[in-house]
Protein backbone atom coordinates (compact mmCIF):
# COMPACT_ATOMS: atom_id res chain seq x y z
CA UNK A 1 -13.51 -11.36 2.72
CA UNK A 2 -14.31 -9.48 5.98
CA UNK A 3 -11.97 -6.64 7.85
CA UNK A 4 -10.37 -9.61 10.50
CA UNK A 5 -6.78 -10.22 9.30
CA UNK A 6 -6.09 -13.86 8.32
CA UNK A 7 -3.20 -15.44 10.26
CA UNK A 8 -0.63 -14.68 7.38
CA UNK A 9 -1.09 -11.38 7.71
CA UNK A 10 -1.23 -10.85 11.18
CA UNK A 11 3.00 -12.33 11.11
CA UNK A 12 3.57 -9.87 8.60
CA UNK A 13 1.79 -7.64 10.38
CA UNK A 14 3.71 -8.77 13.49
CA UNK A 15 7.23 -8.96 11.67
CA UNK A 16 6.91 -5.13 10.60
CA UNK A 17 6.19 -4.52 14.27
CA UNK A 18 9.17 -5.62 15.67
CA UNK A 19 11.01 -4.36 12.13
CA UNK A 20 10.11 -0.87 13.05
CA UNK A 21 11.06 -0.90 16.79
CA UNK A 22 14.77 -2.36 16.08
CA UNK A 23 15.36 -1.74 12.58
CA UNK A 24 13.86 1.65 11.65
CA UNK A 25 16.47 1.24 8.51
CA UNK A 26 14.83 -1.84 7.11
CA UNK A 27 11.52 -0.85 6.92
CA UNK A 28 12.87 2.38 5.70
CA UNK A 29 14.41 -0.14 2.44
CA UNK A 30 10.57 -1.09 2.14
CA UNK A 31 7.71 0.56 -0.85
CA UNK A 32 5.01 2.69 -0.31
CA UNK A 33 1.70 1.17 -1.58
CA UNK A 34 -0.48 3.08 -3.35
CA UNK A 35 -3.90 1.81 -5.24
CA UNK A 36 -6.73 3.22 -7.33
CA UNK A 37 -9.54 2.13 -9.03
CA UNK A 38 -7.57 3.16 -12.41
CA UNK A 39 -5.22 5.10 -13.48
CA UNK A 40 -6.48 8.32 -11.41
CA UNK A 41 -4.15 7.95 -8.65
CA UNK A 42 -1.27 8.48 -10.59
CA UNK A 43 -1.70 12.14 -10.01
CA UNK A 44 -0.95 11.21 -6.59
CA UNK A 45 1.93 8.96 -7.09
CA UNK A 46 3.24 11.58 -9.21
CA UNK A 47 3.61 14.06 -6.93
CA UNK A 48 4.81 11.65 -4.61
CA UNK A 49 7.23 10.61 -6.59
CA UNK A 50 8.31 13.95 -7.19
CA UNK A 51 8.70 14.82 -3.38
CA UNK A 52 10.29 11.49 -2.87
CA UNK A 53 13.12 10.34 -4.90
CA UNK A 54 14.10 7.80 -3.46
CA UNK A 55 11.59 6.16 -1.67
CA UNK A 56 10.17 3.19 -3.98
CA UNK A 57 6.31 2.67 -4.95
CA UNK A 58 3.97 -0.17 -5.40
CA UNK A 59 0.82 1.14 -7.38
CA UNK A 60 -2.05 -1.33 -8.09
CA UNK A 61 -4.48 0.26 -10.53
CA UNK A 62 -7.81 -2.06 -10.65
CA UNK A 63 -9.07 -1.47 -14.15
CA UNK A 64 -10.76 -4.78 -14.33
CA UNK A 65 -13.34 -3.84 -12.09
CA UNK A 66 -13.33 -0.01 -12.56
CA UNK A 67 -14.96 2.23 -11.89
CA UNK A 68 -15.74 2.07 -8.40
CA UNK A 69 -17.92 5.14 -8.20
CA UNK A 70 -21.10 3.33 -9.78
CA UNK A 71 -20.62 0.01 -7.47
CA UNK A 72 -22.33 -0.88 -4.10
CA UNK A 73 -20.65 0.59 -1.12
CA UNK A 74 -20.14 -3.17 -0.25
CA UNK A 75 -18.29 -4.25 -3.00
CA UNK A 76 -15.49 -1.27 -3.32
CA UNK A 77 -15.11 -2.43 0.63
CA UNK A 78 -14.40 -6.17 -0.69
CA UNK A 79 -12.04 -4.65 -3.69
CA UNK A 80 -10.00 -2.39 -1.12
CA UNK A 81 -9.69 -5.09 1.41
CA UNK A 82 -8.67 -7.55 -1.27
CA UNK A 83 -5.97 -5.28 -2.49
CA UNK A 84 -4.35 -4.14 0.92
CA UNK A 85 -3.79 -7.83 1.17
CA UNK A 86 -2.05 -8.12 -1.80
CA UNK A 87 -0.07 -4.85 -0.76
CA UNK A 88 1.21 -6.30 2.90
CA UNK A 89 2.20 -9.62 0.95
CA UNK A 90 4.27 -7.59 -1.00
CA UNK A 91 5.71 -5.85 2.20
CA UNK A 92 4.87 -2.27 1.87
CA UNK A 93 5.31 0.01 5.01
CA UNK A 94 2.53 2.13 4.27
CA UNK A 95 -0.59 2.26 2.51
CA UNK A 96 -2.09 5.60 0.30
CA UNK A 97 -5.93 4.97 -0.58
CA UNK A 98 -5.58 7.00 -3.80
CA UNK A 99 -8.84 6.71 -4.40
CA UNK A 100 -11.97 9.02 -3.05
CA UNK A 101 -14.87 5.95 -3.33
CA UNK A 102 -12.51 3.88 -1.73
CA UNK A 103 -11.13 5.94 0.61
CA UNK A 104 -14.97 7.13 1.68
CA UNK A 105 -16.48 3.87 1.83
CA UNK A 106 -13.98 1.67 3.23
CA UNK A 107 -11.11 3.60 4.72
CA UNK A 108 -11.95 2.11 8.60
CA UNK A 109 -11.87 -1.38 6.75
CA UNK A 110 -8.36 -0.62 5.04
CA UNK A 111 -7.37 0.70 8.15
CA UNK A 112 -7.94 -2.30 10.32
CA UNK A 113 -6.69 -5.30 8.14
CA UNK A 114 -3.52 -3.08 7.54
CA UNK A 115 -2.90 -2.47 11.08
CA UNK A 116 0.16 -1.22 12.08
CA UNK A 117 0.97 -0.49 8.58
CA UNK A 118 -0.01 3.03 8.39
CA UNK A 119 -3.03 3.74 5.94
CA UNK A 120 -3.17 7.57 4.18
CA UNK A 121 -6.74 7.99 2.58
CA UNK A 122 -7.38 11.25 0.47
CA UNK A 123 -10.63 12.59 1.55
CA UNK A 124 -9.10 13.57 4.86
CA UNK A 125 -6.52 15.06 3.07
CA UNK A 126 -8.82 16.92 0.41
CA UNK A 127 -10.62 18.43 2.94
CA UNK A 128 -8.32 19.79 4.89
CA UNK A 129 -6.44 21.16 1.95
CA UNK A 130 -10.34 22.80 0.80
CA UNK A 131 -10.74 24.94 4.13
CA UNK A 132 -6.88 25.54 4.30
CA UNK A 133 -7.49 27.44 0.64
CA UNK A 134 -10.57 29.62 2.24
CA UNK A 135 -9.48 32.84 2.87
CA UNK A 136 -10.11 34.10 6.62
CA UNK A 137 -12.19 36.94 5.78
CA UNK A 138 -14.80 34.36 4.15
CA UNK A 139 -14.44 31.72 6.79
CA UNK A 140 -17.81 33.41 7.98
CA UNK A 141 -19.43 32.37 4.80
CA UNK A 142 -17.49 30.10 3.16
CA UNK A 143 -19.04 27.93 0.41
CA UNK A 144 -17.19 24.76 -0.82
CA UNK A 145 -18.11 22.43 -3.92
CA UNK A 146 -17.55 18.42 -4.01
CA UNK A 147 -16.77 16.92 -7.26
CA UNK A 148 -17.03 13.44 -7.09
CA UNK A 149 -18.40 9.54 -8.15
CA UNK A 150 -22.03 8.59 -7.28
CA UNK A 151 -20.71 6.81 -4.43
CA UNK A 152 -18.47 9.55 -2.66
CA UNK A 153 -21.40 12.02 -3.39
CA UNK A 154 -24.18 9.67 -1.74
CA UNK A 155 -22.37 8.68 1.42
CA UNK A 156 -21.89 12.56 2.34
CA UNK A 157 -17.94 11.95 3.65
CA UNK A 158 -17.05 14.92 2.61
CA UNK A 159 -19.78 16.80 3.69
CA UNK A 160 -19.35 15.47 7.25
CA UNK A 161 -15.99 15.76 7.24
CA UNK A 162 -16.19 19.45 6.19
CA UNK A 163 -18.07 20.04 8.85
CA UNK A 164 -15.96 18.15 11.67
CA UNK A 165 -13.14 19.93 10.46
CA UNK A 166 -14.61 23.33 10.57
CA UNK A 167 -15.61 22.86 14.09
CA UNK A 168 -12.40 21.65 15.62
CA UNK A 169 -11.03 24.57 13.70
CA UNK A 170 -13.99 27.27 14.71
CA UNK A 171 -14.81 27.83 11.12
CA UNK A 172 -18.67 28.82 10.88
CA UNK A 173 -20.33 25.65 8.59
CA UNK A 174 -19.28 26.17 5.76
CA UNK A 175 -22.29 26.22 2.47
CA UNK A 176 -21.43 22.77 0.53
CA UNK A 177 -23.13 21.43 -3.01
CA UNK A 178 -22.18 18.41 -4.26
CA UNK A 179 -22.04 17.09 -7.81
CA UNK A 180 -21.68 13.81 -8.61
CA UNK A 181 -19.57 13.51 -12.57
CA UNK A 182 -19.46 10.03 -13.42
CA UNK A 183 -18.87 10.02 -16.79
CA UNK A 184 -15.51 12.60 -15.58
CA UNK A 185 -13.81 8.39 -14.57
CA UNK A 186 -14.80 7.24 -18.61
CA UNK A 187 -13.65 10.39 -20.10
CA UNK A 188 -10.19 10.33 -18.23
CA UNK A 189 -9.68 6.54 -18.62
CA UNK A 190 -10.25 6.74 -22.10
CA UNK A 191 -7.34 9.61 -22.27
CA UNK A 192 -10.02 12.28 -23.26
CA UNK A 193 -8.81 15.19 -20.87
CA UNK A 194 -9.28 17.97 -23.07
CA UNK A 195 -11.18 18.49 -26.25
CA UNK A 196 -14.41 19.18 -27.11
CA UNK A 197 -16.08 16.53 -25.65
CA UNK A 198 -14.41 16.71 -22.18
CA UNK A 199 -15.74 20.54 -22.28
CA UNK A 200 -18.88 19.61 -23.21
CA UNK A 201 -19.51 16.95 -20.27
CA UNK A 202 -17.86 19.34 -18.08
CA UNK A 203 -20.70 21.98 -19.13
CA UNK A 204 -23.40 19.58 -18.19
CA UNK A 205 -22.26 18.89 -14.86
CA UNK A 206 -21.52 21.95 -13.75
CA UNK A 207 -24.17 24.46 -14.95
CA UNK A 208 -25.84 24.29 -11.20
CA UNK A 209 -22.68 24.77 -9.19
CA UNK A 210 -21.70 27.46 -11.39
CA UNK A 211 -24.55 29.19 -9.91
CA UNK A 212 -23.91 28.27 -6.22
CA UNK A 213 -20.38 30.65 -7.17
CA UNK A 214 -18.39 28.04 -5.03
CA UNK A 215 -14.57 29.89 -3.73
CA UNK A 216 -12.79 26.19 -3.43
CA UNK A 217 -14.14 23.29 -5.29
CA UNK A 218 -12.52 19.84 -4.30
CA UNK A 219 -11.85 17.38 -6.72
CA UNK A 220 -12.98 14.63 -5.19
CA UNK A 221 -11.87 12.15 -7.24
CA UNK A 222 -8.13 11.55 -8.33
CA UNK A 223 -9.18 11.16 -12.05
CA UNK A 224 -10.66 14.45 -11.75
CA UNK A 225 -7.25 16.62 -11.57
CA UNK A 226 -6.57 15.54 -15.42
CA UNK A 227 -9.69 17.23 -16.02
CA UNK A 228 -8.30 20.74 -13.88
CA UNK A 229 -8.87 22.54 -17.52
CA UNK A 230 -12.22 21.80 -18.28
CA UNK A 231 -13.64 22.03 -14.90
CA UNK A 232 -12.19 25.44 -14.73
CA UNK A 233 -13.79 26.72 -17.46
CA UNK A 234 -16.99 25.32 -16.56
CA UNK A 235 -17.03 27.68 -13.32
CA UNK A 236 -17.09 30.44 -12.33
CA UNK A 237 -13.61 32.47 -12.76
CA UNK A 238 -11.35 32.61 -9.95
CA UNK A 239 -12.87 29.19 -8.18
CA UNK A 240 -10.00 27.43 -6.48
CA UNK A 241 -9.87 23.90 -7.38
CA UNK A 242 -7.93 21.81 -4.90
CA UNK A 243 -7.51 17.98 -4.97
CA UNK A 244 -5.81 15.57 -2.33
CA UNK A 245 -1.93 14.96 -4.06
CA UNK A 246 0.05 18.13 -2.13
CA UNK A 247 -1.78 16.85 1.79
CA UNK A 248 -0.91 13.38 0.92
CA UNK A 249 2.59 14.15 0.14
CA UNK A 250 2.23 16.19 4.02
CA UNK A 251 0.88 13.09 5.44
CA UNK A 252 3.40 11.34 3.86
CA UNK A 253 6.16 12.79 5.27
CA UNK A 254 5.34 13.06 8.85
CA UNK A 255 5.31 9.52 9.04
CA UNK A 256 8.65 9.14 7.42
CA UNK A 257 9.68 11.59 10.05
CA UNK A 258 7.83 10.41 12.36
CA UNK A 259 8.75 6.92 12.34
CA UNK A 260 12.17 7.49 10.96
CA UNK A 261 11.11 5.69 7.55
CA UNK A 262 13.17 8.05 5.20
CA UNK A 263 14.83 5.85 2.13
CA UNK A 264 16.67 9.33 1.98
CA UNK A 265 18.17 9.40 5.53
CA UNK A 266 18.57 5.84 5.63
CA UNK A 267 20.24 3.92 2.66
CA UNK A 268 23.72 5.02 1.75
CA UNK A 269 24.10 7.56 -0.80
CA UNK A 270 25.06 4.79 -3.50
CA UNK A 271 22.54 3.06 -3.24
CA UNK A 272 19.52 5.64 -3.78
CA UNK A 273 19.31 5.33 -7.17
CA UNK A 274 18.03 1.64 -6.92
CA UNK A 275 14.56 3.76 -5.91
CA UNK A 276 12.03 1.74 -8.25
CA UNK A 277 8.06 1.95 -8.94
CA UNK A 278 6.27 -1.20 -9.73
CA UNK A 279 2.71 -1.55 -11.79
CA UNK A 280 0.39 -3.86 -10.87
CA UNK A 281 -2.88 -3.97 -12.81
CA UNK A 282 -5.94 -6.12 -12.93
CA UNK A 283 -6.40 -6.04 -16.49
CA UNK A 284 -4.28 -6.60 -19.36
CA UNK A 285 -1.52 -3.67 -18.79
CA UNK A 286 -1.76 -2.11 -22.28
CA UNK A 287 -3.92 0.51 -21.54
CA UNK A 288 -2.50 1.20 -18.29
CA UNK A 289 0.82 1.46 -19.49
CA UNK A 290 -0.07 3.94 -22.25
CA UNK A 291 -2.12 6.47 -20.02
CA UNK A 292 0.81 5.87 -17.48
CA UNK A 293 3.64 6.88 -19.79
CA UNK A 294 1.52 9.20 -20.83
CA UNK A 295 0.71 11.20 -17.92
CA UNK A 296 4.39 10.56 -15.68
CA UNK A 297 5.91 11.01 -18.17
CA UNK A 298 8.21 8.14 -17.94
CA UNK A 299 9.27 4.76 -19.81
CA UNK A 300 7.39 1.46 -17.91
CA UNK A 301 8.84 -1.64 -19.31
CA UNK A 302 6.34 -3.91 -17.47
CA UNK A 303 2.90 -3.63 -16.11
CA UNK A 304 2.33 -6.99 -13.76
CA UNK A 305 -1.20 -8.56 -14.31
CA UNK A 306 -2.44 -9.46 -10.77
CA UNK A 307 -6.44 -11.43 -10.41
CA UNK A 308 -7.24 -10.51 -7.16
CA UNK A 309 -10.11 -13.35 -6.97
CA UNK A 310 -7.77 -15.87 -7.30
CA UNK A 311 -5.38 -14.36 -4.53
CA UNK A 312 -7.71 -14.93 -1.53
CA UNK A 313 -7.15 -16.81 0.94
């Protein structure tokens, strides 16, 4: 599987295209993708659904192969390729990386095979949000934590991205430790978010950036929000924790506006509570749908088992 769109894609591609420069309202009738290694990103598509009523959702969750964080740089690029596929097949206008390993190792490849579909990855958003939180008196010496998989920690996006930010923004360079918490994916997977033994884990990671007395720690991982308790206690008090979900919903709405997307300001008033989300997992959905009802806090009748290896072209 490489980055070059196939020639199925490139006429769905193509049919959007013209979709969105005569028919702003049909592509406005169309789901937002959103995809994770697990169930992690649901904190995202929870707040989006939240913000968005009635747009409708496509969320993959790819517990087959999860997690990501431990896995060659390589293969998470093959994964998130192979999944914005199956999101264009099924029409989507946009795409949200809710995932930080993806999102760090292959956001340019998610980018190009969805092209024109607009992609939304969250370590962009996480670390704007993280310098947004420092207060201007401390921009001078600012120091930011990184919470995140082996994989986000070793390729240093966040790090560089800090620092790109900060420039274009005149900040001073801000004083960044990372910590990579892999066993945070497990523990959250599993349901485990608080409890002793989250606490404990949390106490193991953190006991060195405790002592660097971070003011904003990012939670660079969407699994890690669930975990917002113990990771607080584990620091020092006051730290600001900040994830990605609250930018993405920003991001997410400037295209609607942008573009003139809006389910809300485009399908007639009737018809807005037809708004749906639809599960699509690569494992057997039991699991999924337990931690799902769990943490949305809704009823899912069906999770949709999806084997991305058998999908390629």
């Amino acid at each position: 599987m490489t980055g070059i769109p196939d020639t199925s894609l490139s006429s769905e591609n193509n049919r959007l295209t013209d979709k969105r420069a005569s028919h702003a309202s049909d592509v406005a009738a169309l789901p937002i993708g959103v995809f994770d290694s697990g169930i992690g990103g649901l904190t995202v598509l929870k707040m989006l659904r939240d913000a968005f009523p009635a747009e409708s959702f496509l969320y993959f969750g790819d517990l087959g192969r999860s997690p990501y964080g431990s896995k060659a740089a390589d293969t998470v690029r093959r994964y998130a390729v192979q999944i914005t596929d199956f999101l264009l097949k099924k029409g989507v206008k946009m795409i949200v990386i809710a995932c930080n390993t993806a999102s760090a190792v292959a956001g340019d490849n998610v980018r190009n095979r969805a092209y024109p579909v607009p992609v939304i990855e969250v370590v962009e958003c996480g670390a704007k949000m993280a310098l947004q939180m420092i207060p201007e008196e401390l921009r001078d010496f600012a120091r930011i934590g990184v919470l995140g998989t082996d994989t986000t920690v070793k390729s240093d996006v966040y790090v560089n991205r800090i620092y790109e930010l900060a420039r274009e923004s005149g900040f001073k360079q801000p004083d960044i430790r990372q910590q990579a918490c892999p066993l945070f994916v497990p523990l959250v997977e599993e349901g485990w978010w608080k409890g002793e033994v989250s606490e404990k884990v949390a106490e193991h990671y953190l006991g060195a950036m405790k002592s660097f007395d971070p003011h904003v720690v990012i939670l660079g991982c969407t699994h890690f929000p669930l975990l917002a308790d113990p990771i607080s206690r584990a620091l020092p008090e006051g730290t600001a924790l900040t994830d990605c979900a609250p930018a993405v919903v920003g991001e997410v709405r400037s295209i609607l506006n942008e573009y003139g997307w809006s389910a809300a300001d485009n399908i007639a008033a009737d018809e807005l509570n037809h708004a749906e989300t639809v599960f699509y997992c690569s494992d057997t959905g039991d699991t999924f749908r337990r931690q799902a009802e769990r943490f949305l806090d809704m009823s899912i009748e069906f999770v949709h088992h999806v084997d991305l290896e058998t999908c390629e072209d």
